[in-house]
C-alpha atoms as a PDB file:
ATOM      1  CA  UNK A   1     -77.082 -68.408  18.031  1.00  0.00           C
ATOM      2  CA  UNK A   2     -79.535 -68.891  14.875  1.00  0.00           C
ATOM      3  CA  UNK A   3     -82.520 -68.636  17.565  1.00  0.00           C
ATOM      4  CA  UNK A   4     -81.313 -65.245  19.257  1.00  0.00           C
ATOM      5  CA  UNK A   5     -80.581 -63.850  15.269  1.00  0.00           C
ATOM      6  CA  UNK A   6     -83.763 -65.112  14.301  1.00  0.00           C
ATOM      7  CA  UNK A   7     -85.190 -63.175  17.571  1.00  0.00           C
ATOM      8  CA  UNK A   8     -83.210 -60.322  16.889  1.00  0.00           C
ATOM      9  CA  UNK A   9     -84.511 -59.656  13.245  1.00  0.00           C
ATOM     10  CA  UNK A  10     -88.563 -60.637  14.415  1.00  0.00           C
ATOM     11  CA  UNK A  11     -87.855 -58.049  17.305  1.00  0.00           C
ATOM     12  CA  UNK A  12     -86.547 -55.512  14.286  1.00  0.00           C
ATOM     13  CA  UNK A  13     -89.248 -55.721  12.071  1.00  0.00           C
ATOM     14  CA  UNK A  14     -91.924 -55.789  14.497  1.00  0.00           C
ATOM     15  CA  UNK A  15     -90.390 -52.117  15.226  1.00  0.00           C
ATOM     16  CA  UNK A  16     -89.898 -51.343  12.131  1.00  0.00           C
ATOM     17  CA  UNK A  17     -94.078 -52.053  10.984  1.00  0.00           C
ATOM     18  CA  UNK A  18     -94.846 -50.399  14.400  1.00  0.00           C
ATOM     19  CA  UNK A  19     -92.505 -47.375  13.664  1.00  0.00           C
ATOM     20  CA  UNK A  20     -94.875 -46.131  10.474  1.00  0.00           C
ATOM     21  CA  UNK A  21     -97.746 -43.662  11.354  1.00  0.00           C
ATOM     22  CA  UNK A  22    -101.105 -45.001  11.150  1.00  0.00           C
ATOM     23  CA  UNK A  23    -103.227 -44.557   7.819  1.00  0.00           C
ATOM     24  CA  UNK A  24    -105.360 -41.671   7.492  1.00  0.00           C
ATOM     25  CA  UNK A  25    -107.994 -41.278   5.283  1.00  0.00           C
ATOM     26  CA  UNK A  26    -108.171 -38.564   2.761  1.00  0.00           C
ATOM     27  CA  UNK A  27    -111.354 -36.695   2.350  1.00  0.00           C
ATOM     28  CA  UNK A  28    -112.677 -37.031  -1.313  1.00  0.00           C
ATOM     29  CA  UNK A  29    -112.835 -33.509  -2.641  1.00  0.00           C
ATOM     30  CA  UNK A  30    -113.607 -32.617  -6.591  1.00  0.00           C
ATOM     31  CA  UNK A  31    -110.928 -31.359  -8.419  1.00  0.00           C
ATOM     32  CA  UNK A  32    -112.153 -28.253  -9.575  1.00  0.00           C
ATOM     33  CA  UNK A  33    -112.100 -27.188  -6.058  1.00  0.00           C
ATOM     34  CA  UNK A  34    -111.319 -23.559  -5.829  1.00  0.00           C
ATOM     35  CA  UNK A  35    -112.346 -22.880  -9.632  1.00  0.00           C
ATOM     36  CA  UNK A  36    -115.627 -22.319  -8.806  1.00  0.00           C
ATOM     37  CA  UNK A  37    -114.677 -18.381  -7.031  1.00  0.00           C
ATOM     38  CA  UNK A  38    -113.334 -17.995 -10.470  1.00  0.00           C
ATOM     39  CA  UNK A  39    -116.617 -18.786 -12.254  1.00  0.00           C
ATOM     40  CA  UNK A  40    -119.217 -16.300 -12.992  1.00  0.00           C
ATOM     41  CA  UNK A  41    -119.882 -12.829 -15.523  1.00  0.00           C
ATOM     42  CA  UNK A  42    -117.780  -9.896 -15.316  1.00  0.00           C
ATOM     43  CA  UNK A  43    -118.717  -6.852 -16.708  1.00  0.00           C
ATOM     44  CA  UNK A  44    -116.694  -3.884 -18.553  1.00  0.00           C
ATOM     45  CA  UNK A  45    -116.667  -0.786 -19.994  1.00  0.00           C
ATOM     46  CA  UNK A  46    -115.297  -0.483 -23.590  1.00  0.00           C
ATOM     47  CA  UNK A  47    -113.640  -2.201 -26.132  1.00  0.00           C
ATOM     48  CA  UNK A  48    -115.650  -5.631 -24.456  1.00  0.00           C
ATOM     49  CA  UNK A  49    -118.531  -6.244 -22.608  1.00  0.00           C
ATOM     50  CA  UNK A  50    -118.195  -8.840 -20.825  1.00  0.00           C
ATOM     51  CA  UNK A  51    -116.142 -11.945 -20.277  1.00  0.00           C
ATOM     52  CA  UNK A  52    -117.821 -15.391 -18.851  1.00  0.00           C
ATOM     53  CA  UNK A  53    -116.258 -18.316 -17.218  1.00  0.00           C
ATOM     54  CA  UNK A  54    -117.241 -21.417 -16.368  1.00  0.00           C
ATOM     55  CA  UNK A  55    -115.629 -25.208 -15.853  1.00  0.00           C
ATOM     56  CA  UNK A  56    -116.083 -27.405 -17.784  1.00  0.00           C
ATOM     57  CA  UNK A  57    -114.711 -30.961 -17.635  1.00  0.00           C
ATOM     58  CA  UNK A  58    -112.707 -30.058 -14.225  1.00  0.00           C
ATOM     59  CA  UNK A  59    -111.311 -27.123 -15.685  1.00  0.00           C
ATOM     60  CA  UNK A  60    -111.636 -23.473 -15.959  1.00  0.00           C
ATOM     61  CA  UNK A  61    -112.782 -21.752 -18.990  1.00  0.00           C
ATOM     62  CA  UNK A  62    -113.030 -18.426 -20.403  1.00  0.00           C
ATOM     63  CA  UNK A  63    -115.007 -16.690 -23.221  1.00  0.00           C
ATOM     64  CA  UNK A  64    -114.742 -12.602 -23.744  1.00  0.00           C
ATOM     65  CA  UNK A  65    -118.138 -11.409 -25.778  1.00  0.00           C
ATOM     66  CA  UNK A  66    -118.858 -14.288 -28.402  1.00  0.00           C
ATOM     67  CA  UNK A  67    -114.614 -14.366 -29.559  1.00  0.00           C
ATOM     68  CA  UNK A  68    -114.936 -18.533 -28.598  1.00  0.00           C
ATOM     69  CA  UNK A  69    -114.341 -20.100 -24.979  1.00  0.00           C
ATOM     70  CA  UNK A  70    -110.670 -21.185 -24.453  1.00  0.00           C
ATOM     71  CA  UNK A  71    -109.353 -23.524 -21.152  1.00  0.00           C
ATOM     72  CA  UNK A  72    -107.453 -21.273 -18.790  1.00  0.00           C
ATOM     73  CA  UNK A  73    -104.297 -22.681 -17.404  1.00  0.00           C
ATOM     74  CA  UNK A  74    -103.285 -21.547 -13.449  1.00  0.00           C
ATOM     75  CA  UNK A  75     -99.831 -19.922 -13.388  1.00  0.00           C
ATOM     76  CA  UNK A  76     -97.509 -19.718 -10.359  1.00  0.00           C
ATOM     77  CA  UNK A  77     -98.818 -16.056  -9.318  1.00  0.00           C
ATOM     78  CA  UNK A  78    -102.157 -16.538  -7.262  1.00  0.00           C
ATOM     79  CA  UNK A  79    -105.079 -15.763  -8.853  1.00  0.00           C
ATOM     80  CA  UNK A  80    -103.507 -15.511 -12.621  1.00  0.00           C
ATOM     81  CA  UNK A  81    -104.349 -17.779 -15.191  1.00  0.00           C
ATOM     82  CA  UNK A  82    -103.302 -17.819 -19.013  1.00  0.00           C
ATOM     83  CA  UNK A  83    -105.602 -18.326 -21.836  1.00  0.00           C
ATOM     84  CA  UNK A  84    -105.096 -20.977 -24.434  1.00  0.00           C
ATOM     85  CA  UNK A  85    -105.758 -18.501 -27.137  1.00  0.00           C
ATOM     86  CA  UNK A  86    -103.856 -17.484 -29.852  1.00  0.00           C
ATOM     87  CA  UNK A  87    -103.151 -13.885 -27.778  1.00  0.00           C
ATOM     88  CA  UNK A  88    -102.278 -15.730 -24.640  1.00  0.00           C
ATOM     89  CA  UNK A  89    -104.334 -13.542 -22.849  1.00  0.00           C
ATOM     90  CA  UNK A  90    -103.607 -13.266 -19.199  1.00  0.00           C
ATOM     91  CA  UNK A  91    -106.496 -13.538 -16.410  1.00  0.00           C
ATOM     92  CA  UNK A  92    -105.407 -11.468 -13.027  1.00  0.00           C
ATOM     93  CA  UNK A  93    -108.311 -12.069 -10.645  1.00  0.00           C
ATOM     94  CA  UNK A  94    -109.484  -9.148  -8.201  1.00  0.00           C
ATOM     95  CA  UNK A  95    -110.556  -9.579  -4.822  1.00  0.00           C
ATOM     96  CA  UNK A  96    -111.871  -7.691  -1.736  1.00  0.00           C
ATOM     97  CA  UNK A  97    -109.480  -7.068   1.167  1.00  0.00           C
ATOM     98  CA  UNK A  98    -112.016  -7.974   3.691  1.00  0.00           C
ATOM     99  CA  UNK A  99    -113.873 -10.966   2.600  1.00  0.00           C
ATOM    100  CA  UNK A 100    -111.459 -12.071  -0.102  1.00  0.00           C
ATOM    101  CA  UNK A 101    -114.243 -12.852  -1.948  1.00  0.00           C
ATOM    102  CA  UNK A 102    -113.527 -12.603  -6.235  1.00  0.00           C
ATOM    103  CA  UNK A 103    -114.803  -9.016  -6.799  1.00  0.00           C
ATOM    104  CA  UNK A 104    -113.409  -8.614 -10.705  1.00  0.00           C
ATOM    105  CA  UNK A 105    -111.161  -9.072 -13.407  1.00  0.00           C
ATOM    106  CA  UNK A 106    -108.177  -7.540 -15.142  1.00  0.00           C
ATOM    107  CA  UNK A 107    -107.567  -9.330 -18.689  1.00  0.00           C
ATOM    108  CA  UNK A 108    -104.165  -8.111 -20.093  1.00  0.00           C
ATOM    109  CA  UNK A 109    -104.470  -8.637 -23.866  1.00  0.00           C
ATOM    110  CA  UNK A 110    -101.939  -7.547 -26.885  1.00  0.00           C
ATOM    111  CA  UNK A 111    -100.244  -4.538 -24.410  1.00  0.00           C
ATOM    112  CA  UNK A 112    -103.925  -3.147 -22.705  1.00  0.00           C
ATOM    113  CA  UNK A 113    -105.426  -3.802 -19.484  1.00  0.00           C
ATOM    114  CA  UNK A 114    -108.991  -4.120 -19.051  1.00  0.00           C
ATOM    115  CA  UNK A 115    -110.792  -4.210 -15.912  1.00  0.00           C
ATOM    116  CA  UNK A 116    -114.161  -5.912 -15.107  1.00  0.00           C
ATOM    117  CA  UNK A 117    -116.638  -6.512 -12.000  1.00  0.00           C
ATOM    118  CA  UNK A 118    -118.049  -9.467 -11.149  1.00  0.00           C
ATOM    119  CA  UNK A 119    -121.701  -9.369 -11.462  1.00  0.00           C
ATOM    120  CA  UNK A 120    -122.969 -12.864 -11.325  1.00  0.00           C
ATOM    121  CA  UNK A 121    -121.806 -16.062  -9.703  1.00  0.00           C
END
């Protein structure tokens, strides 16, 4: 009896370690993957003229004329990101239909909208 339980729980196990799907490897990838569409100058007409962003230590920052750079955290709507500022200013990122490529930028700050084009990666 101890030899068939004994053979039952080998036979068990071996189907158990069998059962599991195979390792995979996972390709290394940086984590500021995807920032970099968000990098670049963007250019606007009016109160500002111009806002630059950049990553920096794996995450995305932004800097509107010479106010100071402040990190930019993602929020749960695609392509928005808040700034760190005191205003909270919110980034909405523009892009073309076709190509989906980051064409501009509308920064909602203190009840105004701005709107600026991309004009260097």
């Amino acid at each position: 009896m101890k030899k068939v339980l004994f053979t039952l729980g080998l036979l068990l196990t071996f189907s158990a370690i069998m059962a599991k799907p195979p390792l995979q490897a996972i390709p290394l990838t940086s984590d500021t993957t995807g920032l970099e569409q968000y990098a670049g100058v963007y250019q606007f007409d009016g109160q500002f003229s111009s806002a630059t962003l950049i990553i920096k230590d794996k995450d995305l920052y932004g800097e509107v004329d010479s106010y100071g750079s402040n990190k930019l955290i993602a929020e749960p709507e695609k392509d928005t990101f808040k700034s760190t500022s005191t205003y909270g200013t919110i980034y909405f990122f523009l892009r073309d239909p076709a190509s989906q490529a980051i064409t501009g930028l509308t920064l909602k700050l203190m009840g105004q909208e701005i709107v600026g084009k991309k004009v260097k990666q």
